[in-house]
PDB file of N, CA and C in Angstrom:
ATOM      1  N   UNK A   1       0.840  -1.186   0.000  1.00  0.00           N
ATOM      2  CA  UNK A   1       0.000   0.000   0.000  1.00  0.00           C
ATOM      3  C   UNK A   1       0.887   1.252   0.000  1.00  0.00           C
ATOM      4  N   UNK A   2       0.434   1.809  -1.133  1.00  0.00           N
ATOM      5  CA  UNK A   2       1.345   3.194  -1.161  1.00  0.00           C
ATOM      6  C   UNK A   2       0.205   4.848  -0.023  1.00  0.00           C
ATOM      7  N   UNK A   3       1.478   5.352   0.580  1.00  0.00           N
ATOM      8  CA  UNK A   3       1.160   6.068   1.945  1.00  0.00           C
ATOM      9  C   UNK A   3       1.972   7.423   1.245  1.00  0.00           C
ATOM     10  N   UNK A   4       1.156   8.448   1.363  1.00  0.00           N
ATOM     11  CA  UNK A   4       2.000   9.955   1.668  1.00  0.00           C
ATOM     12  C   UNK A   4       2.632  10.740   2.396  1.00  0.00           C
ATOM     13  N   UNK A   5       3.296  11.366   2.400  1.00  0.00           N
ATOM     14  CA  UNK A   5       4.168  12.105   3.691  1.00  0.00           C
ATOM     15  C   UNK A   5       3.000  12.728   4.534  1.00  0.00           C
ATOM     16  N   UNK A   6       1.972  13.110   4.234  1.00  0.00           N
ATOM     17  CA  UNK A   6       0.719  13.775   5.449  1.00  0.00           C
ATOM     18  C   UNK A   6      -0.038  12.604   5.984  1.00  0.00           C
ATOM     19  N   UNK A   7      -0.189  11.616   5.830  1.00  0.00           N
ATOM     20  CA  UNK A   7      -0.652  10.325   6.864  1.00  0.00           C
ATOM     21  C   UNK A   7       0.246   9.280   6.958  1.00  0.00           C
ATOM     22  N   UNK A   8       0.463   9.386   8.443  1.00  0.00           N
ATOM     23  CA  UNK A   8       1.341   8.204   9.042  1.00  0.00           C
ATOM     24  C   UNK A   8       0.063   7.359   9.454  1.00  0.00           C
ATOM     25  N   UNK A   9       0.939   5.832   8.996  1.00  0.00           N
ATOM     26  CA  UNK A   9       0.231   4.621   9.169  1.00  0.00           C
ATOM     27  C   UNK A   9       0.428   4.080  10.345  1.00  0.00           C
ATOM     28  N   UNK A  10      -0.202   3.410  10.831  1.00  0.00           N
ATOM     29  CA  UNK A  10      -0.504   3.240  12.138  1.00  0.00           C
ATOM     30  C   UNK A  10       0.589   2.016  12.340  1.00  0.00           C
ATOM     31  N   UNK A  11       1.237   1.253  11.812  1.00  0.00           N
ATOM     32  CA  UNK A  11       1.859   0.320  11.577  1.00  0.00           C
ATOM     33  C   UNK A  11       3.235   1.187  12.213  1.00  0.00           C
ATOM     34  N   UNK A  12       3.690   2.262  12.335  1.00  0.00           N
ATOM     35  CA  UNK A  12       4.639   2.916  12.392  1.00  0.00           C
ATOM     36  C   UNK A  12       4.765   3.552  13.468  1.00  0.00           C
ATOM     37  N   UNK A  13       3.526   3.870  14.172  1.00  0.00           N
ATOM     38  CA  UNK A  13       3.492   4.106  15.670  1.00  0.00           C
ATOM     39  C   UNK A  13       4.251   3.833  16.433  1.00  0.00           C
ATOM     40  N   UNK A  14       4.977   4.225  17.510  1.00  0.00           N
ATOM     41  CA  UNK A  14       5.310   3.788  18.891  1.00  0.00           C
ATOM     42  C   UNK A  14       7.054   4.277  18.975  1.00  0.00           C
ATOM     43  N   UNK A  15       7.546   3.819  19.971  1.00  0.00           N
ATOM     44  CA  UNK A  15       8.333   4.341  20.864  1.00  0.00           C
ATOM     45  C   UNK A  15       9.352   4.099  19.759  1.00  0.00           C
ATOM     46  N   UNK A  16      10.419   4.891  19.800  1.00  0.00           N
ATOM     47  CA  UNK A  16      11.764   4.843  18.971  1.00  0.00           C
ATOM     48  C   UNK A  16      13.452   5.461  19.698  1.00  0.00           C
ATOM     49  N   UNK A  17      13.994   3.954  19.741  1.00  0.00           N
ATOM     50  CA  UNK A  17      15.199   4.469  20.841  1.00  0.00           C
ATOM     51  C   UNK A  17      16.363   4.985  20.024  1.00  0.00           C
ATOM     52  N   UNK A  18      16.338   4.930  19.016  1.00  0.00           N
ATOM     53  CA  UNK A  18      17.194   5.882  18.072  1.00  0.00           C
ATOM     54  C   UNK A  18      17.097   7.356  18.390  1.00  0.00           C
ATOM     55  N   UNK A  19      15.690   7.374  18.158  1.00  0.00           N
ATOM     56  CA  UNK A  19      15.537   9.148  18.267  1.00  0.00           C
ATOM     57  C   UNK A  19      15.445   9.343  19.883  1.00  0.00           C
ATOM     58  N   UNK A  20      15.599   8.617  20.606  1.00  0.00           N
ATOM     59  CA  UNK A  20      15.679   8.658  22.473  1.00  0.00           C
ATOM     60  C   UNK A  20      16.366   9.184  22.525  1.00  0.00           C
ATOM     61  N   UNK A  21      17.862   7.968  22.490  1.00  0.00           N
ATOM     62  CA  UNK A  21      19.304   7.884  22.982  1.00  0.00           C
ATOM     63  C   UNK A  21      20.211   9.165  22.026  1.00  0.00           C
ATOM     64  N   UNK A  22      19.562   9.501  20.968  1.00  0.00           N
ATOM     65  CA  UNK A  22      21.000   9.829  20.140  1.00  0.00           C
ATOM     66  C   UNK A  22      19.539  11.376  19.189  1.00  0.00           C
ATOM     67  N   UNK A  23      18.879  11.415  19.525  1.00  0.00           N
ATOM     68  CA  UNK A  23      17.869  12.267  19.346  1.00  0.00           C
ATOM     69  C   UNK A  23      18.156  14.048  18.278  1.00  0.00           C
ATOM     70  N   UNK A  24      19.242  14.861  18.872  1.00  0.00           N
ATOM     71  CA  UNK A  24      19.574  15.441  17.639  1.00  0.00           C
ATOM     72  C   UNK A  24      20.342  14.676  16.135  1.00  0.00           C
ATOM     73  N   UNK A  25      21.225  13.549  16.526  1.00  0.00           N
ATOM     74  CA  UNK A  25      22.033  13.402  15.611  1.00  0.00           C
ATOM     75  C   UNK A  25      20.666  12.350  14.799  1.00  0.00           C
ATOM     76  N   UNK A  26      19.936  11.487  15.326  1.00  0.00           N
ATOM     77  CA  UNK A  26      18.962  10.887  14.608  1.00  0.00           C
ATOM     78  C   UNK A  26      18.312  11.861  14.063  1.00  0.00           C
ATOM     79  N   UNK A  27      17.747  12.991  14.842  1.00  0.00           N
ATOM     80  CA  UNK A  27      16.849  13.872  13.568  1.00  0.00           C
ATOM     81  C   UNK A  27      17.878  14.654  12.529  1.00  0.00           C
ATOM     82  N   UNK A  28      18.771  14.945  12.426  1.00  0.00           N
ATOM     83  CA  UNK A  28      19.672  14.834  11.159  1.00  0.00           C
ATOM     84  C   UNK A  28      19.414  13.789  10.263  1.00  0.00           C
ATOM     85  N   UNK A  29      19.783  12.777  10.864  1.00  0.00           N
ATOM     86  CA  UNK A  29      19.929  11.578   9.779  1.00  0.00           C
ATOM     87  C   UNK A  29      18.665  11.408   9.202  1.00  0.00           C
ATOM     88  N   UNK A  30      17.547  11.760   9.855  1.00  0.00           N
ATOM     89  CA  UNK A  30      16.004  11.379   8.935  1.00  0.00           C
ATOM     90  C   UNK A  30      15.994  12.984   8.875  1.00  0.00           C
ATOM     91  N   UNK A  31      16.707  14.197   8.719  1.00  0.00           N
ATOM     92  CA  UNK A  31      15.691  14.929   8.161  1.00  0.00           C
ATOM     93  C   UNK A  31      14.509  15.526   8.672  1.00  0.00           C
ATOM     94  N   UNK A  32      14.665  15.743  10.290  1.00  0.00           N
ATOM     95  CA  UNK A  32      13.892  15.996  10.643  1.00  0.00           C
ATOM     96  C   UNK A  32      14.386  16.738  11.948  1.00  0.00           C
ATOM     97  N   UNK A  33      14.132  18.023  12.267  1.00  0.00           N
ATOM     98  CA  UNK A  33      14.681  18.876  13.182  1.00  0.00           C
ATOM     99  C   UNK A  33      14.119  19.183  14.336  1.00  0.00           C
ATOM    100  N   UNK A  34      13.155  18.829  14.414  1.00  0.00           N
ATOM    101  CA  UNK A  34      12.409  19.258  16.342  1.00  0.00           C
ATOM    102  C   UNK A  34      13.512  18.448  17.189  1.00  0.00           C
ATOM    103  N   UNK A  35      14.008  17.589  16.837  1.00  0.00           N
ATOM    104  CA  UNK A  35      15.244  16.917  17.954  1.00  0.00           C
ATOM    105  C   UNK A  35      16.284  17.705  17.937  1.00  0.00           C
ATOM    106  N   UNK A  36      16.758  18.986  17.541  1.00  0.00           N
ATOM    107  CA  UNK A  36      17.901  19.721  17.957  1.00  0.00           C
ATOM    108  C   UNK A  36      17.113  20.616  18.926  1.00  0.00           C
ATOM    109  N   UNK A  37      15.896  20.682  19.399  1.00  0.00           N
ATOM    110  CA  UNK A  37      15.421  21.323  21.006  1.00  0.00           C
ATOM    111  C   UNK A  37      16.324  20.666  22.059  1.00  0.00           C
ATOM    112  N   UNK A  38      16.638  19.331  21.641  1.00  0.00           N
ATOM    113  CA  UNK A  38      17.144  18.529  22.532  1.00  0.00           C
ATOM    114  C   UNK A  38      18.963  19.221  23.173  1.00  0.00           C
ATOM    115  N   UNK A  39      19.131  20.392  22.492  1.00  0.00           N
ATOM    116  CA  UNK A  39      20.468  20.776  22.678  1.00  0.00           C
ATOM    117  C   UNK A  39      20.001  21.874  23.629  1.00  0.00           C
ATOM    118  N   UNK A  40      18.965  22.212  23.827  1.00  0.00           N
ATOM    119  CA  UNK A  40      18.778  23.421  24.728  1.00  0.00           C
ATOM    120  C   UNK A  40      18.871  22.699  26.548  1.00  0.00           C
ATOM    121  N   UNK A  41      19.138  23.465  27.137  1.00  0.00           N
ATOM    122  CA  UNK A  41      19.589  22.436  28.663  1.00  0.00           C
ATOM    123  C   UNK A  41      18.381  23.082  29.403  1.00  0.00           C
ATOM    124  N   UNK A  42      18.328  21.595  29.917  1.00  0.00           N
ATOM    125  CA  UNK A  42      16.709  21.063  31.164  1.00  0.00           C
ATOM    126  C   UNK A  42      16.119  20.953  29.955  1.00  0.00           C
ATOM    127  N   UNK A  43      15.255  21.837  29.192  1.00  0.00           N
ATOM    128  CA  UNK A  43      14.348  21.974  28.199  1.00  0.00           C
ATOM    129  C   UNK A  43      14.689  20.109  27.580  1.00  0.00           C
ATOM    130  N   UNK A  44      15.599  19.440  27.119  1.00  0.00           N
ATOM    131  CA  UNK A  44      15.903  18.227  26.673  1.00  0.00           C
ATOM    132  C   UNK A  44      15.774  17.112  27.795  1.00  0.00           C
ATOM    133  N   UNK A  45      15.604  17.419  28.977  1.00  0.00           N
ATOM    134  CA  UNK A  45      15.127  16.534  30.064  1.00  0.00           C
ATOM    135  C   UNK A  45      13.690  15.830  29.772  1.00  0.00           C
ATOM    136  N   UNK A  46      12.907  16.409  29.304  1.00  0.00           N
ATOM    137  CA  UNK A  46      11.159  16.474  28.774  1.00  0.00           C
ATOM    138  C   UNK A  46      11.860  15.694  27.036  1.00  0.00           C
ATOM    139  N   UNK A  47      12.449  16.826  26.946  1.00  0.00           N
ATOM    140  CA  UNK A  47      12.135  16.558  24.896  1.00  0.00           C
ATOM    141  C   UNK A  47      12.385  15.206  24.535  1.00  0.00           C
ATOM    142  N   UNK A  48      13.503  14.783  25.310  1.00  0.00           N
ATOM    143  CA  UNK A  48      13.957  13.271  24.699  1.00  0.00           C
ATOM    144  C   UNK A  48      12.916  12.476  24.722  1.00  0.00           C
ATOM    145  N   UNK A  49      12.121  12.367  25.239  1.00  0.00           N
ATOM    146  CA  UNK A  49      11.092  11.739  25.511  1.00  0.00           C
ATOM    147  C   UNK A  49       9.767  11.511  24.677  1.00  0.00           C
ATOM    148  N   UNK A  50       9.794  13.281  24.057  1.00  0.00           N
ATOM    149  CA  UNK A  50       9.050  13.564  22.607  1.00  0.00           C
ATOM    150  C   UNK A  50       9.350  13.019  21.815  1.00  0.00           C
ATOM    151  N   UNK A  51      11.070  12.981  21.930  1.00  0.00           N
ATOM    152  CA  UNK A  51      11.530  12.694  20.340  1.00  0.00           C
ATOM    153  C   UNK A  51      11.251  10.820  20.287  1.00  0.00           C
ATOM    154  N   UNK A  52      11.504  10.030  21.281  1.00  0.00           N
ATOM    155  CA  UNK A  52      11.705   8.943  21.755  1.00  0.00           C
ATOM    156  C   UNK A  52       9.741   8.645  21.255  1.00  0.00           C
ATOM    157  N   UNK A  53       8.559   9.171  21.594  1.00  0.00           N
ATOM    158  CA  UNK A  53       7.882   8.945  21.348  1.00  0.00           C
ATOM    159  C   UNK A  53       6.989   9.474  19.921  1.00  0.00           C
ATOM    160  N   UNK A  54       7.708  10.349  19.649  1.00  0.00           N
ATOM    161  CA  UNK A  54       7.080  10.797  18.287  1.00  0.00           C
ATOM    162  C   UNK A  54       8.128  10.710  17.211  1.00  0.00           C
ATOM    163  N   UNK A  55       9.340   9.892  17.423  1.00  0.00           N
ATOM    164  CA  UNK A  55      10.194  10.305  16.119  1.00  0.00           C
ATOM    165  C   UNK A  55       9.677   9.224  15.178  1.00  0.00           C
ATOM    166  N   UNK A  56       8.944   8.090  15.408  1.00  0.00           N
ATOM    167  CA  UNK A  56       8.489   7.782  13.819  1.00  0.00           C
ATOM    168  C   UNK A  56       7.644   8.372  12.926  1.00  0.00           C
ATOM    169  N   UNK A  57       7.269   8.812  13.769  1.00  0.00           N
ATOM    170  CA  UNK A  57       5.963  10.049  12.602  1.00  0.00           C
ATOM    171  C   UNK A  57       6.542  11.068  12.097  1.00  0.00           C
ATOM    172  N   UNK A  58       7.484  11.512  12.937  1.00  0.00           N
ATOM    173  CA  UNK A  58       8.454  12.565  12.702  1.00  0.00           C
ATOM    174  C   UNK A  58       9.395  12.386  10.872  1.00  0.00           C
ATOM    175  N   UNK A  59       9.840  11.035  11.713  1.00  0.00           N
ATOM    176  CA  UNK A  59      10.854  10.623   9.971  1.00  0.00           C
ATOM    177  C   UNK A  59      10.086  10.418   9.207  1.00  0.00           C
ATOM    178  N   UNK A  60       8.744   9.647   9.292  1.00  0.00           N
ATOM    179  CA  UNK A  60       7.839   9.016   7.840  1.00  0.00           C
ATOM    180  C   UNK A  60       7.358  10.686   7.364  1.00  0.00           C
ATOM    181  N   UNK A  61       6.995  11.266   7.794  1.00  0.00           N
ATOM    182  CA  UNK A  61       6.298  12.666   7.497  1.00  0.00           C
ATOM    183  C   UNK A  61       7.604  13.107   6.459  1.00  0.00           C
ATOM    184  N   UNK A  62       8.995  13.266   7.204  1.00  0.00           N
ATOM    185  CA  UNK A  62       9.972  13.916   6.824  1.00  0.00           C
ATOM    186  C   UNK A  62      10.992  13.634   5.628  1.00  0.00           C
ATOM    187  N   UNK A  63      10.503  11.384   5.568  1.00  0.00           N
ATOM    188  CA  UNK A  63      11.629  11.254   4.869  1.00  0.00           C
ATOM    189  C   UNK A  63      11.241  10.923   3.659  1.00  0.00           C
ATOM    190  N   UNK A  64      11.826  10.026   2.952  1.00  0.00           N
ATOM    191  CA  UNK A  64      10.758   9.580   0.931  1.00  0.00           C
ATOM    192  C   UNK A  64      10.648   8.090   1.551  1.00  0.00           C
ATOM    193  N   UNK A  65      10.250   8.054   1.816  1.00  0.00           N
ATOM    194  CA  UNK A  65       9.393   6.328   2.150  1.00  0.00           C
ATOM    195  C   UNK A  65       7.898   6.241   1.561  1.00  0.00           C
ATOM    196  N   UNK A  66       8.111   5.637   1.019  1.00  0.00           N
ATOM    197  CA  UNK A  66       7.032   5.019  -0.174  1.00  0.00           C
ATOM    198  C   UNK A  66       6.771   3.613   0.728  1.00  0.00           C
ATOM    199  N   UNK A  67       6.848   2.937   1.128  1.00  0.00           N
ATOM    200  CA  UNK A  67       6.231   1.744   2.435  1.00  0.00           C
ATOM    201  C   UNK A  67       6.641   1.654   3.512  1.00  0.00           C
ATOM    202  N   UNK A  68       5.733   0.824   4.137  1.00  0.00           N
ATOM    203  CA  UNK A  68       6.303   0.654   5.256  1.00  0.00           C
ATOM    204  C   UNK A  68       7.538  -0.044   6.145  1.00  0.00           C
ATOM    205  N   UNK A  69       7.795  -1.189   5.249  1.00  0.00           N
ATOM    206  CA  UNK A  69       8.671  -2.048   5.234  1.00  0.00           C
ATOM    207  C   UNK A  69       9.704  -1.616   4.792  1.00  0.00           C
ATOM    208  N   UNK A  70      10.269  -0.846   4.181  1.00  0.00           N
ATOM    209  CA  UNK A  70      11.133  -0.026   4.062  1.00  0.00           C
ATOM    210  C   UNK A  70      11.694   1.093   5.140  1.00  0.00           C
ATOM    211  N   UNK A  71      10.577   1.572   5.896  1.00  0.00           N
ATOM    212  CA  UNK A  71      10.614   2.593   6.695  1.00  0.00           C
ATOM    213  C   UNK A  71      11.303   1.590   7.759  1.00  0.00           C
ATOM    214  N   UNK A  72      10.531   0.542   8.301  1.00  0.00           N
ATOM    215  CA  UNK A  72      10.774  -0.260   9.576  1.00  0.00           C
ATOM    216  C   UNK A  72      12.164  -0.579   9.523  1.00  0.00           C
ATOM    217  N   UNK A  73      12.904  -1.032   8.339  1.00  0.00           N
ATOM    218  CA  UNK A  73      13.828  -1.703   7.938  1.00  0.00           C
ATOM    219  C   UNK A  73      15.100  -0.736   8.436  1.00  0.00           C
ATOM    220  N   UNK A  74      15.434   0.960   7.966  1.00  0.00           N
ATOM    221  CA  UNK A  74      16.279   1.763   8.510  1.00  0.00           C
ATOM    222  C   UNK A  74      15.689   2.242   9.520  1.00  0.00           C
ATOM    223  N   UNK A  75      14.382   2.563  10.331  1.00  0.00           N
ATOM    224  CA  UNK A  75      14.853   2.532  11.646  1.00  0.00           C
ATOM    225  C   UNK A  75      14.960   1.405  12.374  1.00  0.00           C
ATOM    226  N   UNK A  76      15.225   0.305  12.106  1.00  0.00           N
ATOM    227  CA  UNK A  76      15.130  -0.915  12.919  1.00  0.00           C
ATOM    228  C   UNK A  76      16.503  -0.782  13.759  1.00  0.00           C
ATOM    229  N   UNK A  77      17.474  -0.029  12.198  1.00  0.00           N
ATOM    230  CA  UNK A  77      19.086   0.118  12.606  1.00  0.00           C
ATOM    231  C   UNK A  77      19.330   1.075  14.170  1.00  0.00           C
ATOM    232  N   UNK A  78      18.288   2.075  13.615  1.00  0.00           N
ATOM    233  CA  UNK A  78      17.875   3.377  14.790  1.00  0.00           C
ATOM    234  C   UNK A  78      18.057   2.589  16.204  1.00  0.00           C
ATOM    235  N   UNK A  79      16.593   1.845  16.076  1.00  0.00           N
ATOM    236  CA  UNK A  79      16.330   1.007  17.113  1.00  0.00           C
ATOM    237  C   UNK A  79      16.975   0.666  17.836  1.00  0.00           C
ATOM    238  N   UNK A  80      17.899  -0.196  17.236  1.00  0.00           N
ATOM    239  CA  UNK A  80      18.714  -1.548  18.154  1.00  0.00           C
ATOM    240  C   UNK A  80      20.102  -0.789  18.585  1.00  0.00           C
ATOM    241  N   UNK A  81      20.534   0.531  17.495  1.00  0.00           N
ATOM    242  CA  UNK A  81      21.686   1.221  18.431  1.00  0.00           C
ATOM    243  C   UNK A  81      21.267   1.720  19.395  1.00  0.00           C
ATOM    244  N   UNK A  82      19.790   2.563  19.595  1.00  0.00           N
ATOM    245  CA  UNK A  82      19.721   3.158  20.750  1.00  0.00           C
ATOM    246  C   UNK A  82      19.493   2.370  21.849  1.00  0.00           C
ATOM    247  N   UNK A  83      18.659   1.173  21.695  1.00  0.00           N
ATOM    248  CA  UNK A  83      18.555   0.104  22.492  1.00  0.00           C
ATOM    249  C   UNK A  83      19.823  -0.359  23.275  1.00  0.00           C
ATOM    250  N   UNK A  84      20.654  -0.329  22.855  1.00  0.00           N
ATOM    251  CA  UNK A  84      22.031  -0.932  23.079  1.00  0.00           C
ATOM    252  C   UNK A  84      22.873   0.216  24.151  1.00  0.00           C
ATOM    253  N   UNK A  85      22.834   1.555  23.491  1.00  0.00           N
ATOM    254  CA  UNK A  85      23.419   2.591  24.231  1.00  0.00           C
ATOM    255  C   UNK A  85      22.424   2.584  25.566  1.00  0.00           C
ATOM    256  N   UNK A  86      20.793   2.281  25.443  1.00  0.00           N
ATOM    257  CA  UNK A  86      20.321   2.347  26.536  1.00  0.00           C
ATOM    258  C   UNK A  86      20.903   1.906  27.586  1.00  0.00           C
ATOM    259  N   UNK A  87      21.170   0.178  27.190  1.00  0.00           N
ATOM    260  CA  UNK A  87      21.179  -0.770  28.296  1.00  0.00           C
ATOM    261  C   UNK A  87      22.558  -0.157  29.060  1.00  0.00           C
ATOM    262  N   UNK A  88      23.777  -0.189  28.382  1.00  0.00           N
ATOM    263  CA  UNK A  88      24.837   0.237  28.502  1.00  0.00           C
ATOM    264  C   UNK A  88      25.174   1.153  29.457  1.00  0.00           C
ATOM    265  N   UNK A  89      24.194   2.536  29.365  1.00  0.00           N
ATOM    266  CA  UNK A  89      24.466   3.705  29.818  1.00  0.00           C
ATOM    267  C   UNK A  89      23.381   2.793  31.290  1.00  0.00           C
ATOM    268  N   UNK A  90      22.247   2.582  31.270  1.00  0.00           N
ATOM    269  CA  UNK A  90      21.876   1.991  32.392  1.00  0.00           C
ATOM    270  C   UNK A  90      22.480   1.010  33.044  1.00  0.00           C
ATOM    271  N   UNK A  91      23.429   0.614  32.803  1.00  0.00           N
ATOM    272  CA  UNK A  91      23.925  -0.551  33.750  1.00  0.00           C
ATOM    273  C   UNK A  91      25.429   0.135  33.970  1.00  0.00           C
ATOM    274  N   UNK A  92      26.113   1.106  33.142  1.00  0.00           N
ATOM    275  CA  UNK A  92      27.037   1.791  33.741  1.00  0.00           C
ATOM    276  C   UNK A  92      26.463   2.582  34.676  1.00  0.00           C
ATOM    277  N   UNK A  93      25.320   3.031  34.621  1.00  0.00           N
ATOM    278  CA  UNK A  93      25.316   3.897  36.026  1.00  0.00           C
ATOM    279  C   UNK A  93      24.813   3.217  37.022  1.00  0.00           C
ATOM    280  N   UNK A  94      24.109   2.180  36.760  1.00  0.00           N
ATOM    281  CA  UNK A  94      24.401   1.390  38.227  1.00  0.00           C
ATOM    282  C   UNK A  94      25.212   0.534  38.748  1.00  0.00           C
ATOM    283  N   UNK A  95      26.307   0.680  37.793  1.00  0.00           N
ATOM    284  CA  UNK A  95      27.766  -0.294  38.548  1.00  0.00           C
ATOM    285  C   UNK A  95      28.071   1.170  39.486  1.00  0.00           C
ATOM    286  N   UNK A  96      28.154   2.337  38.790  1.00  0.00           N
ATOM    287  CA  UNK A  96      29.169   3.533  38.952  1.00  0.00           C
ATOM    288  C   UNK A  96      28.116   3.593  40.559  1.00  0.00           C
ATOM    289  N   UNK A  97      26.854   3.558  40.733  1.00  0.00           N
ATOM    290  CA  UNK A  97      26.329   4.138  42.020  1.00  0.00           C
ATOM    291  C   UNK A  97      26.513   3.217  42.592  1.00  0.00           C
ATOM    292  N   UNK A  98      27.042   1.533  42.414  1.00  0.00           N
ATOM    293  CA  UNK A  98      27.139   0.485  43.640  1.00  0.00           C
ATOM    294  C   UNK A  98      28.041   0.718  43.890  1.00  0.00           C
ATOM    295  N   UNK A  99      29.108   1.269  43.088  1.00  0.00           N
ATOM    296  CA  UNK A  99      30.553   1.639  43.046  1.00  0.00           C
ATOM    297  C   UNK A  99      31.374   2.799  44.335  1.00  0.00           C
ATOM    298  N   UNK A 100      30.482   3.643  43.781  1.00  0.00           N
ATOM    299  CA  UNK A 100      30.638   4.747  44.956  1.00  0.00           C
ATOM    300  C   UNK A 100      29.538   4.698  46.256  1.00  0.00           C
ATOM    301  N   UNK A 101      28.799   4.378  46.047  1.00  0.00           N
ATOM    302  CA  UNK A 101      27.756   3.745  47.355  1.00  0.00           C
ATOM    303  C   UNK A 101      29.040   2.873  48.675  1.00  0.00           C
ATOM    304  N   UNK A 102      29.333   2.078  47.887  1.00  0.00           N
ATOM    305  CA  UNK A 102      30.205   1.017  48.644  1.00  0.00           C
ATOM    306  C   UNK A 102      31.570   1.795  49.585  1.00  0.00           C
ATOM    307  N   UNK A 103      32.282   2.458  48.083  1.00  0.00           N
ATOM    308  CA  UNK A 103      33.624   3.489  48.783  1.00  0.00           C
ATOM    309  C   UNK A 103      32.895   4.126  49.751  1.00  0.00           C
ATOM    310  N   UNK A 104      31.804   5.201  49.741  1.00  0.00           N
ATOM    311  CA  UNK A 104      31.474   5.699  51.175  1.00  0.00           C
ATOM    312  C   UNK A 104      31.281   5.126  52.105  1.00  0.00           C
ATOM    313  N   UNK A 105      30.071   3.872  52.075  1.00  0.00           N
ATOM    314  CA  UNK A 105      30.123   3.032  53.745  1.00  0.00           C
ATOM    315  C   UNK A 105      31.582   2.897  53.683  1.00  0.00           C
ATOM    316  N   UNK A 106      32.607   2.034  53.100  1.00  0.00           N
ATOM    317  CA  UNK A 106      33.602   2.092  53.514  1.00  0.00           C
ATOM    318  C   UNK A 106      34.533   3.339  54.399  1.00  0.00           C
ATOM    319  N   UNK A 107      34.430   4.376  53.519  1.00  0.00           N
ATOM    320  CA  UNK A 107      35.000   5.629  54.451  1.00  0.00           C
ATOM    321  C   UNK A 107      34.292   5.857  55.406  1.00  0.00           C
ATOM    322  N   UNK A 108      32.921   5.790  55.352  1.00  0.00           N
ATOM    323  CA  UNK A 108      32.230   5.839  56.644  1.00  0.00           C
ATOM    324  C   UNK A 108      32.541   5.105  57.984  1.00  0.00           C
ATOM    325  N   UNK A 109      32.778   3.704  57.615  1.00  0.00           N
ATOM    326  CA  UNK A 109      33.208   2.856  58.530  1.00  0.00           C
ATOM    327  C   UNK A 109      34.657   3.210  58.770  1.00  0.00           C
ATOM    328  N   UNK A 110      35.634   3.603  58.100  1.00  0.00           N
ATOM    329  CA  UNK A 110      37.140   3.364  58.826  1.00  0.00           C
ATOM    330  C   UNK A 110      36.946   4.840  59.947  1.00  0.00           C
ATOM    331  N   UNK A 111      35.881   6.186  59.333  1.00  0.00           N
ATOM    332  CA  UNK A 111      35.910   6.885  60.592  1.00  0.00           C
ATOM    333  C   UNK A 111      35.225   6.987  61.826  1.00  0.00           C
TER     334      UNK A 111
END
């Protein structure tokens, strides 16, 4: 089924960790600029979250995708990097807070 840049298909809906994790440099790559808000500070505390939930409508609106399966196919790439930086950045920061959690009881205890 051929789709136009003014209706996004519902097939295309939902959360996108490309445009989450990496959110100005993904809206570059599709062509699509409300994710450089994301450079303004606090204001990008909220936005990532926009971009994370609206960047597929964002790129299909923005980019030449003529199906859907095509569309799914390059952000799938989106996907699974931001997915990846997610886990990453979440499990580095909870080594880093068991990390320093621990050094303090320790200093706590030797005083």
């Amino acid at each position: 089924m051929m789709y136009n840049s003014n209706e996004t298909p519902a097939e295309i809906k939902g959360w996108n960790w490309g445009a989450f994790m990496y959110h100005y440099i993904w809206g570059i790559g599709n062509h699509t600029y409300l994710p450089l808000l994301c450079l303004i500070p606090f204001f990008n505390l909220i936005w990532i979250f926009v971009c994370g939930a609206k960047g597929n409508e964002w790129a299909w609106r923005s980019g030449d995708y003529h199906d859907v399966e095509t569309f799914k196919k390059v952000q799938a790439t989106w996907n699974l990097a931001g997915l990846v930086a997610f886990l990453f950045t979440f499990i580095t920061t909870l080594i880093a807070v068991f990390f320093f959690w621990t050094a303090i009881e320790s200093i706590l205890a030797l005083g």
